[in-house]
PDB file of N, CA and C in Angstrom:
ATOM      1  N   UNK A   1      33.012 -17.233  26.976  1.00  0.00           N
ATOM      2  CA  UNK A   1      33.697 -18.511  27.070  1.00  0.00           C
ATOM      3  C   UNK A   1      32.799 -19.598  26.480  1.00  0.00           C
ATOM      4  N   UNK A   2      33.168 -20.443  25.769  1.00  0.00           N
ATOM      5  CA  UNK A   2      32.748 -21.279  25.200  1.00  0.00           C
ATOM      6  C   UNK A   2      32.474 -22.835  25.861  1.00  0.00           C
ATOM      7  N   UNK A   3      31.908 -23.784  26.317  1.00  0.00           N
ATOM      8  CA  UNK A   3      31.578 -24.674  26.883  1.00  0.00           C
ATOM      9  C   UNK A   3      31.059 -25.727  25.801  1.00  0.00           C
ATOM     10  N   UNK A   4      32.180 -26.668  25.423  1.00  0.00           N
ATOM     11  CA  UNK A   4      31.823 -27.309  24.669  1.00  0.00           C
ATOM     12  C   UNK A   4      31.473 -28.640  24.843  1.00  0.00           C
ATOM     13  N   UNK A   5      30.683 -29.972  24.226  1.00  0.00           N
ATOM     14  CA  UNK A   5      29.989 -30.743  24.702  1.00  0.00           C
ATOM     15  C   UNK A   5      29.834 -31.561  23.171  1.00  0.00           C
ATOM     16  N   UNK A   6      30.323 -32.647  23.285  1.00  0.00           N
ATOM     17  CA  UNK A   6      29.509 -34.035  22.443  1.00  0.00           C
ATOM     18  C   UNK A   6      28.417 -34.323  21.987  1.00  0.00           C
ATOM     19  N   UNK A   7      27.909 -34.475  20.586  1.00  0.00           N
ATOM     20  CA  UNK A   7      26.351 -34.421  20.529  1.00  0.00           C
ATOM     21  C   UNK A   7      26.189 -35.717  19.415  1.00  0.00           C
ATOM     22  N   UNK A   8      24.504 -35.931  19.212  1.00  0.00           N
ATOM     23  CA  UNK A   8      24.753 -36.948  18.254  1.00  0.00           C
ATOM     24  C   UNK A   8      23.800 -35.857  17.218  1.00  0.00           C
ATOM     25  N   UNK A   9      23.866 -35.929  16.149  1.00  0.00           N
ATOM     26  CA  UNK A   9      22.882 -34.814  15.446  1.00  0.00           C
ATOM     27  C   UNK A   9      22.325 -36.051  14.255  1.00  0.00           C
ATOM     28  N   UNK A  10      21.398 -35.575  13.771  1.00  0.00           N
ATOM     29  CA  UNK A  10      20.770 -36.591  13.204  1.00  0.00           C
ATOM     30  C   UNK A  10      20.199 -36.069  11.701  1.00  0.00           C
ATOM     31  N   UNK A  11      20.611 -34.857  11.191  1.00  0.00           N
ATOM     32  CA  UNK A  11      20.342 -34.623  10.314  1.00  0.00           C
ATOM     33  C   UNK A  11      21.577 -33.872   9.325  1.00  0.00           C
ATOM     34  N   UNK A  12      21.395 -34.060   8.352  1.00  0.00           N
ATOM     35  CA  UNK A  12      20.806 -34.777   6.895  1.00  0.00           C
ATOM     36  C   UNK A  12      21.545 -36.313   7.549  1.00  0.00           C
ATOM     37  N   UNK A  13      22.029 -36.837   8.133  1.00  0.00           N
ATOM     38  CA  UNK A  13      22.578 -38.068   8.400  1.00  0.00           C
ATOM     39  C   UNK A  13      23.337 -38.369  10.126  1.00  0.00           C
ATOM     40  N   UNK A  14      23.627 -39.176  10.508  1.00  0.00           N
ATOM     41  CA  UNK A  14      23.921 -39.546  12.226  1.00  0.00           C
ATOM     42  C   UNK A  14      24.984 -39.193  11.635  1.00  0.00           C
ATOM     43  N   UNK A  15      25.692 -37.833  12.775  1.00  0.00           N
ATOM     44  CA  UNK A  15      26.795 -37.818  12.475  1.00  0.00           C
ATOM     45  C   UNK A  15      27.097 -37.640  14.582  1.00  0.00           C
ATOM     46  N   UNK A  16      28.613 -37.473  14.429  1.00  0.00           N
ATOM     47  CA  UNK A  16      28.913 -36.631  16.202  1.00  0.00           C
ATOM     48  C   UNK A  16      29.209 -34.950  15.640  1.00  0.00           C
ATOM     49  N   UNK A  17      28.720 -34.045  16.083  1.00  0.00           N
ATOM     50  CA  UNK A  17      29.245 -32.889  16.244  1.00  0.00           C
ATOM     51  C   UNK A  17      29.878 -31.895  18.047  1.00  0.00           C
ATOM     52  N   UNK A  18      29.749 -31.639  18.024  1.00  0.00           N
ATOM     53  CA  UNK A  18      30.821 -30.459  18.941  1.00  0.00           C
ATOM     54  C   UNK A  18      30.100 -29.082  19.192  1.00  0.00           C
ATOM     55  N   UNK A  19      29.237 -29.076  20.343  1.00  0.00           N
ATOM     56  CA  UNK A  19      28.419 -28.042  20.457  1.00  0.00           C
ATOM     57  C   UNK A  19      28.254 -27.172  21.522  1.00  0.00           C
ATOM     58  N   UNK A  20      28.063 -26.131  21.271  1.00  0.00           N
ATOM     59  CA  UNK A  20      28.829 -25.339  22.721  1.00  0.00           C
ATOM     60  C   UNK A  20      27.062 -25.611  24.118  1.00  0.00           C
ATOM     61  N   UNK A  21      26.975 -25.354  25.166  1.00  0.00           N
ATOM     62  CA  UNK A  21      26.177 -25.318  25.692  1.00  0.00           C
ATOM     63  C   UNK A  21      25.948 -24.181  26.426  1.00  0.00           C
ATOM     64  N   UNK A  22      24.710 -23.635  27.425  1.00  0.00           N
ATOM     65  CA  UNK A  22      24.268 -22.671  27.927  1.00  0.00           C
ATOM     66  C   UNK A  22      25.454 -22.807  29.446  1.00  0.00           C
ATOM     67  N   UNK A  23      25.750 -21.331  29.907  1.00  0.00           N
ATOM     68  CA  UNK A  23      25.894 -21.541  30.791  1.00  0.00           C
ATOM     69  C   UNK A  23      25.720 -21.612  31.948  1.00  0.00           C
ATOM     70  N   UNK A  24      25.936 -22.387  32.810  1.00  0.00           N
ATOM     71  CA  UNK A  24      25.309 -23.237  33.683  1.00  0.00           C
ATOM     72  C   UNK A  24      24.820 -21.462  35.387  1.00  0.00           C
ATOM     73  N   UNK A  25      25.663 -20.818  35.551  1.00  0.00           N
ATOM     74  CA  UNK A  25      25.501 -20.290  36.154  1.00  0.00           C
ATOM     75  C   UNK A  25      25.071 -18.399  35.503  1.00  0.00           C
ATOM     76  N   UNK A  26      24.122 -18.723  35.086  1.00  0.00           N
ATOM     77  CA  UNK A  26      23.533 -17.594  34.156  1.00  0.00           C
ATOM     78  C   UNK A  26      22.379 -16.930  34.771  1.00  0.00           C
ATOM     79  N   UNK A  27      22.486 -15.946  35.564  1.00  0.00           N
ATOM     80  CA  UNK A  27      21.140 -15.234  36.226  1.00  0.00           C
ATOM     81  C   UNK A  27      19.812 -15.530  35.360  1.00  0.00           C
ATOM     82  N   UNK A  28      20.214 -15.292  34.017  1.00  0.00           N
ATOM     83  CA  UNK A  28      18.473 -15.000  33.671  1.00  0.00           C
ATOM     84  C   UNK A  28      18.340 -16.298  32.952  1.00  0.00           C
ATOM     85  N   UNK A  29      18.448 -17.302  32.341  1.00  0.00           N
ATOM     86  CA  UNK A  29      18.032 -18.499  31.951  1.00  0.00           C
ATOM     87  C   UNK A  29      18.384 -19.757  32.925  1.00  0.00           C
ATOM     88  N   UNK A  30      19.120 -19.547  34.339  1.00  0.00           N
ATOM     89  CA  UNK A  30      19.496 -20.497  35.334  1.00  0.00           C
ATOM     90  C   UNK A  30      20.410 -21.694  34.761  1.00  0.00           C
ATOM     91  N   UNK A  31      20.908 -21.861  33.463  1.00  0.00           N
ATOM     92  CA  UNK A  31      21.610 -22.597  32.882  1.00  0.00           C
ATOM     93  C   UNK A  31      20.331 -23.373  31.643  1.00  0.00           C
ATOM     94  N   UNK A  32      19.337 -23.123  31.487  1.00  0.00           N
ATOM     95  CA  UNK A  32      18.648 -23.579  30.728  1.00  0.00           C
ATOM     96  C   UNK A  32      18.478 -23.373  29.154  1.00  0.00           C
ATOM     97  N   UNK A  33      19.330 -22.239  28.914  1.00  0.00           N
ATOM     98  CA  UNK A  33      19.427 -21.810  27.478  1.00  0.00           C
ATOM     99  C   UNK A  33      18.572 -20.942  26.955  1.00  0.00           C
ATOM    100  N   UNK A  34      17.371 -20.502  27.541  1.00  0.00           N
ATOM    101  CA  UNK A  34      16.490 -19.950  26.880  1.00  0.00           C
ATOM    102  C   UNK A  34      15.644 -19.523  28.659  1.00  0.00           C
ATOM    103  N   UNK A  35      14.089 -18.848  28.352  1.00  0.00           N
ATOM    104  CA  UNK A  35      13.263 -18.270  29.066  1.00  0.00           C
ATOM    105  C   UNK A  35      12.159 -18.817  28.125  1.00  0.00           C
ATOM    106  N   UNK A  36      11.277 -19.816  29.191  1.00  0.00           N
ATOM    107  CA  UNK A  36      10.230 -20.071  28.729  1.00  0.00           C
ATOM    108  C   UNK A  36       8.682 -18.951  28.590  1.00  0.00           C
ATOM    109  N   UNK A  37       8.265 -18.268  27.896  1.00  0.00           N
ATOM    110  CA  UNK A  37       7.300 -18.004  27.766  1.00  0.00           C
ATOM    111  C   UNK A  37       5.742 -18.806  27.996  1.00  0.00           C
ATOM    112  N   UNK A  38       5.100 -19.493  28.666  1.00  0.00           N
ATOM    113  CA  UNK A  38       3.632 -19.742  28.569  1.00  0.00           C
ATOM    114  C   UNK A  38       2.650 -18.950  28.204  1.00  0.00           C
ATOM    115  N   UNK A  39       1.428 -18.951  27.470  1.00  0.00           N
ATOM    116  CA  UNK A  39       0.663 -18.129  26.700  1.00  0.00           C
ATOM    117  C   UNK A  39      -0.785 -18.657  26.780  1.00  0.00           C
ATOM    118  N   UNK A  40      -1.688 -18.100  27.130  1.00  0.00           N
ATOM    119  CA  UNK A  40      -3.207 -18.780  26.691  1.00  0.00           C
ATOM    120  C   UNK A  40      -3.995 -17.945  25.723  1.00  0.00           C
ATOM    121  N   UNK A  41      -5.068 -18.467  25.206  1.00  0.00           N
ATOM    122  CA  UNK A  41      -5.765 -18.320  24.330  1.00  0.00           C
ATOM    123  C   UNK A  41      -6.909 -17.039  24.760  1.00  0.00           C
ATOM    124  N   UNK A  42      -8.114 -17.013  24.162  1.00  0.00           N
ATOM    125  CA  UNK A  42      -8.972 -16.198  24.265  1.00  0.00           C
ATOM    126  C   UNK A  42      -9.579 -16.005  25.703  1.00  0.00           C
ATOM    127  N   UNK A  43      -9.810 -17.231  26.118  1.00  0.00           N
ATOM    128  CA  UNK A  43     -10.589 -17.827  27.131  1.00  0.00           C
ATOM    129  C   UNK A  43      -9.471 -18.157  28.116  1.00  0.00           C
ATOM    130  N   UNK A  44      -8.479 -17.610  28.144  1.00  0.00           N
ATOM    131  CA  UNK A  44      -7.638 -17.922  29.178  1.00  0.00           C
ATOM    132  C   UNK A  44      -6.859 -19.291  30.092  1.00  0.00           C
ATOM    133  N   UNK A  45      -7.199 -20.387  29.063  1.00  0.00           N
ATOM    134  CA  UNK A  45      -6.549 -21.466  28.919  1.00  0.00           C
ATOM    135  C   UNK A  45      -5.065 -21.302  28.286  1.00  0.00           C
ATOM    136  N   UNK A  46      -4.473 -22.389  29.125  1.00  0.00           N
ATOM    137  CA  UNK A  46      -3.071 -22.615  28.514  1.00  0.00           C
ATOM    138  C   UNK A  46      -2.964 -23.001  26.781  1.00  0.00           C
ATOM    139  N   UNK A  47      -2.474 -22.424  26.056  1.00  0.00           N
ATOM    140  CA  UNK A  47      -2.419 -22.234  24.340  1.00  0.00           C
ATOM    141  C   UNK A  47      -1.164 -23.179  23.780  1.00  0.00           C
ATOM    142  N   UNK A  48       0.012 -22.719  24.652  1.00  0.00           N
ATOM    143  CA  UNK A  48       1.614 -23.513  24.725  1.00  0.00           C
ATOM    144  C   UNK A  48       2.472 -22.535  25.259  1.00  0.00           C
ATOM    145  N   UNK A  49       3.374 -22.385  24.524  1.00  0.00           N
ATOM    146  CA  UNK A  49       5.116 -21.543  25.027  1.00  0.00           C
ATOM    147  C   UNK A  49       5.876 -21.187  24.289  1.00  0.00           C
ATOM    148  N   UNK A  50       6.131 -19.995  24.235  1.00  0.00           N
ATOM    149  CA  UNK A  50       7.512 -19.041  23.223  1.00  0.00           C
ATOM    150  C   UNK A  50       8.682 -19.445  24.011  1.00  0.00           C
ATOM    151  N   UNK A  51       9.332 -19.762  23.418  1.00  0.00           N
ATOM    152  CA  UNK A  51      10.886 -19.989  23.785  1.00  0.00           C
ATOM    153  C   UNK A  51      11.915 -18.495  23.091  1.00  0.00           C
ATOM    154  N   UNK A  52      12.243 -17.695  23.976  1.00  0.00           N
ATOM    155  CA  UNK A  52      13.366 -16.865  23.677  1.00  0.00           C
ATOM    156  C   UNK A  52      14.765 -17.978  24.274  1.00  0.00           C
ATOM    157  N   UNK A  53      15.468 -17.155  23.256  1.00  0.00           N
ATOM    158  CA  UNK A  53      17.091 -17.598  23.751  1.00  0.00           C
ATOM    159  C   UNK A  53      17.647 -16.740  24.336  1.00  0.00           C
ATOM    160  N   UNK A  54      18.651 -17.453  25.236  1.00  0.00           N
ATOM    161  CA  UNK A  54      19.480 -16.421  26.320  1.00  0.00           C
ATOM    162  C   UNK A  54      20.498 -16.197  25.221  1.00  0.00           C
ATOM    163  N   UNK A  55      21.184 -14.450  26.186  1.00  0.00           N
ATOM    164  CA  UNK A  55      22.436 -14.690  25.357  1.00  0.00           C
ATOM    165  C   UNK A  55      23.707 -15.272  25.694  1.00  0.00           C
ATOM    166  N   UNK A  56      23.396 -15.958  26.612  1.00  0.00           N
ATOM    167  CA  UNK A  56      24.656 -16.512  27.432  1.00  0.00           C
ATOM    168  C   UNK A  56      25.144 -17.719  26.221  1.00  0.00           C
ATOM    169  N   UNK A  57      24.788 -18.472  25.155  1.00  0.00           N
ATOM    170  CA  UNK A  57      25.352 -19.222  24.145  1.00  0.00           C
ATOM    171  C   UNK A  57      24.358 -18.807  22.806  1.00  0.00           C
ATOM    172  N   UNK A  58      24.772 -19.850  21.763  1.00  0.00           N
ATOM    173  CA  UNK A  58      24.419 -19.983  20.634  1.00  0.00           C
ATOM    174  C   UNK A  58      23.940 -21.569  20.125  1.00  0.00           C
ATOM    175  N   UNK A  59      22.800 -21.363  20.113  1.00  0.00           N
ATOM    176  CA  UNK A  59      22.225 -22.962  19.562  1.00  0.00           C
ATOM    177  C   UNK A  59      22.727 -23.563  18.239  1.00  0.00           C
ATOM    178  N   UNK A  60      22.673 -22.379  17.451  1.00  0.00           N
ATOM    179  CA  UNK A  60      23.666 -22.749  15.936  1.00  0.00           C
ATOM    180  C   UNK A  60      25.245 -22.844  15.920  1.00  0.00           C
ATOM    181  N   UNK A  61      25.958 -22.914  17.018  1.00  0.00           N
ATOM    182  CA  UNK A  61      27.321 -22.827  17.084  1.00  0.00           C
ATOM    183  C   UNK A  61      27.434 -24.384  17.208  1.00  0.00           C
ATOM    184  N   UNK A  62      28.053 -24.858  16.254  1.00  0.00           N
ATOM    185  CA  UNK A  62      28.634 -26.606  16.586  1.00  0.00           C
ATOM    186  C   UNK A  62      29.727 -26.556  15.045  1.00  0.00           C
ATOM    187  N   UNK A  63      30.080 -28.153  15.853  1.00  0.00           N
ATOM    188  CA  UNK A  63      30.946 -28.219  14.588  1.00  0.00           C
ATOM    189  C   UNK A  63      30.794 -29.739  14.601  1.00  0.00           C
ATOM    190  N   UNK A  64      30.960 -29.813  13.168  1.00  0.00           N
ATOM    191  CA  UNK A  64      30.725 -31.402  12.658  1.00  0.00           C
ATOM    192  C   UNK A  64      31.937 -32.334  13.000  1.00  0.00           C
ATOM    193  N   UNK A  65      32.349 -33.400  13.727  1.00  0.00           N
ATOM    194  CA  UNK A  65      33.236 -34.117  13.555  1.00  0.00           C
ATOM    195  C   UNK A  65      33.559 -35.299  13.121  1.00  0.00           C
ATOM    196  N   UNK A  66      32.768 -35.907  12.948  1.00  0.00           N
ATOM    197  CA  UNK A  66      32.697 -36.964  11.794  1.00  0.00           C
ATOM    198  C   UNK A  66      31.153 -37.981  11.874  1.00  0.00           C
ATOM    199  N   UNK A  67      31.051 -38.358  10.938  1.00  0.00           N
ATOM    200  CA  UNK A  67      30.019 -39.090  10.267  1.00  0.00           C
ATOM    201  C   UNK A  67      29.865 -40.534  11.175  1.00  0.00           C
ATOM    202  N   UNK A  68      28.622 -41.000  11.396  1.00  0.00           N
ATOM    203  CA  UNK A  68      28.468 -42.281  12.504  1.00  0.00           C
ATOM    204  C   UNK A  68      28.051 -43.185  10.805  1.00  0.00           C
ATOM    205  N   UNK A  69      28.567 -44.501  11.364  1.00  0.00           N
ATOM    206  CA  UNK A  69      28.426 -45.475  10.395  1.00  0.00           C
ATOM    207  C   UNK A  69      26.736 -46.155  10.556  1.00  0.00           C
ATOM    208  N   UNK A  70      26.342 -46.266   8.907  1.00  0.00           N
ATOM    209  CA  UNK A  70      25.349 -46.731   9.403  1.00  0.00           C
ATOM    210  C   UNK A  70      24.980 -48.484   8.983  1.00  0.00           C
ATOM    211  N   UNK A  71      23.906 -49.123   9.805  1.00  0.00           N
ATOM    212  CA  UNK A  71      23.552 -50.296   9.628  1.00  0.00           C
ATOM    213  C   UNK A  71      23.380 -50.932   8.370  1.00  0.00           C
ATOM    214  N   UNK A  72      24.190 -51.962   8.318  1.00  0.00           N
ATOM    215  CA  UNK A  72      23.311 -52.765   6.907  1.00  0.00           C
ATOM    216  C   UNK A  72      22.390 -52.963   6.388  1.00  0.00           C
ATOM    217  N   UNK A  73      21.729 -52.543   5.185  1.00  0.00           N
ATOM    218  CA  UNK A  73      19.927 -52.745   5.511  1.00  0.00           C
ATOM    219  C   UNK A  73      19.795 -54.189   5.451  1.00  0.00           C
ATOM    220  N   UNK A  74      20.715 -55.177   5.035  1.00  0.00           N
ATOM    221  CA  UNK A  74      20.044 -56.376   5.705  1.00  0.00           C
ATOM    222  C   UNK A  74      19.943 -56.730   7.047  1.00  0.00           C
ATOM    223  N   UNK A  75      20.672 -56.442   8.048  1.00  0.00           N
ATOM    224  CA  UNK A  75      20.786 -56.239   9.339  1.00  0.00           C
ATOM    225  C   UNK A  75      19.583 -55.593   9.594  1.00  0.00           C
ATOM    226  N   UNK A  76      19.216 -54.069   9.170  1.00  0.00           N
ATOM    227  CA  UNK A  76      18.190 -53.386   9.628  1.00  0.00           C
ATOM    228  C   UNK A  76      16.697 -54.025  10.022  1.00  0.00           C
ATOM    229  N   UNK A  77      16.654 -54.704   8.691  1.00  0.00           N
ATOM    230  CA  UNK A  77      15.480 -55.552   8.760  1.00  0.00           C
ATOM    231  C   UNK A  77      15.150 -56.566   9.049  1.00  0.00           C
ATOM    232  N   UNK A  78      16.223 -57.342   9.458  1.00  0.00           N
ATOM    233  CA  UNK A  78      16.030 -58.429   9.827  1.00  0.00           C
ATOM    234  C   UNK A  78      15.900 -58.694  11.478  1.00  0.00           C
ATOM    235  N   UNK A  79      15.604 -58.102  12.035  1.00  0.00           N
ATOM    236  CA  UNK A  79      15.354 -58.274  13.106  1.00  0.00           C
ATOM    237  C   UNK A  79      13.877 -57.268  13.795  1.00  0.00           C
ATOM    238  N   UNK A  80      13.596 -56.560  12.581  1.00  0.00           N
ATOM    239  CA  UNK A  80      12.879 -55.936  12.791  1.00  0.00           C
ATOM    240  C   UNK A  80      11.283 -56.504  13.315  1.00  0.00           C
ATOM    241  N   UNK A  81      10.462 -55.852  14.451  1.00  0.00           N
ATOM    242  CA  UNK A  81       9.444 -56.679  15.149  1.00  0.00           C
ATOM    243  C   UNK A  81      10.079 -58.002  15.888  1.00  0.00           C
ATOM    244  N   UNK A  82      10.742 -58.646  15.857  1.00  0.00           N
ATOM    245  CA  UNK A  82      10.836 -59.658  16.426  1.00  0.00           C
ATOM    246  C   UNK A  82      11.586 -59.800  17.536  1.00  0.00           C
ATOM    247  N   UNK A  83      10.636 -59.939  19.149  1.00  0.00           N
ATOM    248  CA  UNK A  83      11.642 -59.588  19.822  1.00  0.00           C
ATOM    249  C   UNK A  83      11.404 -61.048  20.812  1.00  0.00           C
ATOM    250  N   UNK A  84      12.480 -62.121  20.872  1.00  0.00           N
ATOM    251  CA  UNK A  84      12.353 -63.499  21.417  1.00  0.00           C
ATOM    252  C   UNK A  84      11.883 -63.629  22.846  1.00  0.00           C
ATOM    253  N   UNK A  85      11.662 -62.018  23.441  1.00  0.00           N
ATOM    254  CA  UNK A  85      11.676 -62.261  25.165  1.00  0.00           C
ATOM    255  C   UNK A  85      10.458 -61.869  24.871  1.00  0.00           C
ATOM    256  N   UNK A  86       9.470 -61.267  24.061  1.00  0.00           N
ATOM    257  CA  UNK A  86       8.250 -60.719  24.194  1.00  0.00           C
ATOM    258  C   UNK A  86       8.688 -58.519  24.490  1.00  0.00           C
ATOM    259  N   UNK A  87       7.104 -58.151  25.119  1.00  0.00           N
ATOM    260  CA  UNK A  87       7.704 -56.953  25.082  1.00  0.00           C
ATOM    261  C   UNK A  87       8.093 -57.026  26.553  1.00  0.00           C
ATOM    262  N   UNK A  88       9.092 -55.439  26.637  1.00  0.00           N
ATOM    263  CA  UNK A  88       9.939 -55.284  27.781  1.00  0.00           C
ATOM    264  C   UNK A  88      11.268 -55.952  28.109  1.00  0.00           C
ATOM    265  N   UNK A  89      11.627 -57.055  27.088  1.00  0.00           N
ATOM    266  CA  UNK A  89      12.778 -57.480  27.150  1.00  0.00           C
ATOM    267  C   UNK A  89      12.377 -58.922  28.160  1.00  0.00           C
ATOM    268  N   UNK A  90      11.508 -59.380  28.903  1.00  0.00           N
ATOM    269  CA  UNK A  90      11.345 -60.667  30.070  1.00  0.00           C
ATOM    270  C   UNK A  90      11.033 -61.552  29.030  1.00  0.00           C
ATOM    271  N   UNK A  91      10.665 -62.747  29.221  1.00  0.00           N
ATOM    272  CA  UNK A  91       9.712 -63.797  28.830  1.00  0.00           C
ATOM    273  C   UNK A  91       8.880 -64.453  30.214  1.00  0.00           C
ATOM    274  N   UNK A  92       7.614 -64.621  29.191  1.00  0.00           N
ATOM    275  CA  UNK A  92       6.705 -65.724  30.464  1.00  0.00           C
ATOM    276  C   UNK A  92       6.824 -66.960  30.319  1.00  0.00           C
ATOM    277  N   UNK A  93       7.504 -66.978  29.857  1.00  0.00           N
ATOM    278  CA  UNK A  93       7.596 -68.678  29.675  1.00  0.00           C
ATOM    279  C   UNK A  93       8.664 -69.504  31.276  1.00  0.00           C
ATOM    280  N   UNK A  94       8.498 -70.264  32.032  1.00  0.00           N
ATOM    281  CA  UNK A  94       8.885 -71.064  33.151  1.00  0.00           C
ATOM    282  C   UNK A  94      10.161 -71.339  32.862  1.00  0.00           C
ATOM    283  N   UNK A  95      11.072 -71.552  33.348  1.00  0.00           N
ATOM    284  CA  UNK A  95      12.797 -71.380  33.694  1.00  0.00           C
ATOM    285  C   UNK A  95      12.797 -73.024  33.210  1.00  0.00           C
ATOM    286  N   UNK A  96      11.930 -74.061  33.072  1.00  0.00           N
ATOM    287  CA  UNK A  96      12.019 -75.581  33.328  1.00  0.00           C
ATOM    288  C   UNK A  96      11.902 -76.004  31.441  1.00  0.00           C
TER     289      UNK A  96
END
């Protein structure tokens, strides 16, 4: 069964596609899509992690549904760095 789900994908361009997901009640990946592997090195330190995939879905299964519009590059840049509240969105400046 297929479990399908909304995505934003971002390559070769922002588009929305249509992508199936893992399923949620799956003994051996718990709904996570995959089985993490951890691995260390010579010396028995943590190295990183193999990711196998479950077979409960398919990561390459989607479908494209249309193309997201993109910004004006004068828009893009023009606001670029400049943000009037400072960072975090507040200002320090007194209410008076």
């Amino acid at each position: 069964m297929i479990r399908l789900r909304i995505q934003v994908a971002h390559w070769p361009r922002r588009s929305l596609v249509l992508t199936d997901t893992p399923r949620p009640d799956c003994g051996n990946c718990e709904g996570l899509g995959g089985i993490e592997h951890p691995y260390g090195d010579h010396n028995g330190e943590y190295a990183g992690d193999e990711w196998e995939p479950c077979g409960c879905w398919n990561e390459n299964r989607r479908w494209f549904l249309m193309p997201l519009p993109r910004r004006p590059r004068w828009l893009r840049h023009r606001d670029a760095g400049r943000d009037p509240w400072g960072p975090g969105g507040y200002s320090d400046e007194p209410p008076f």
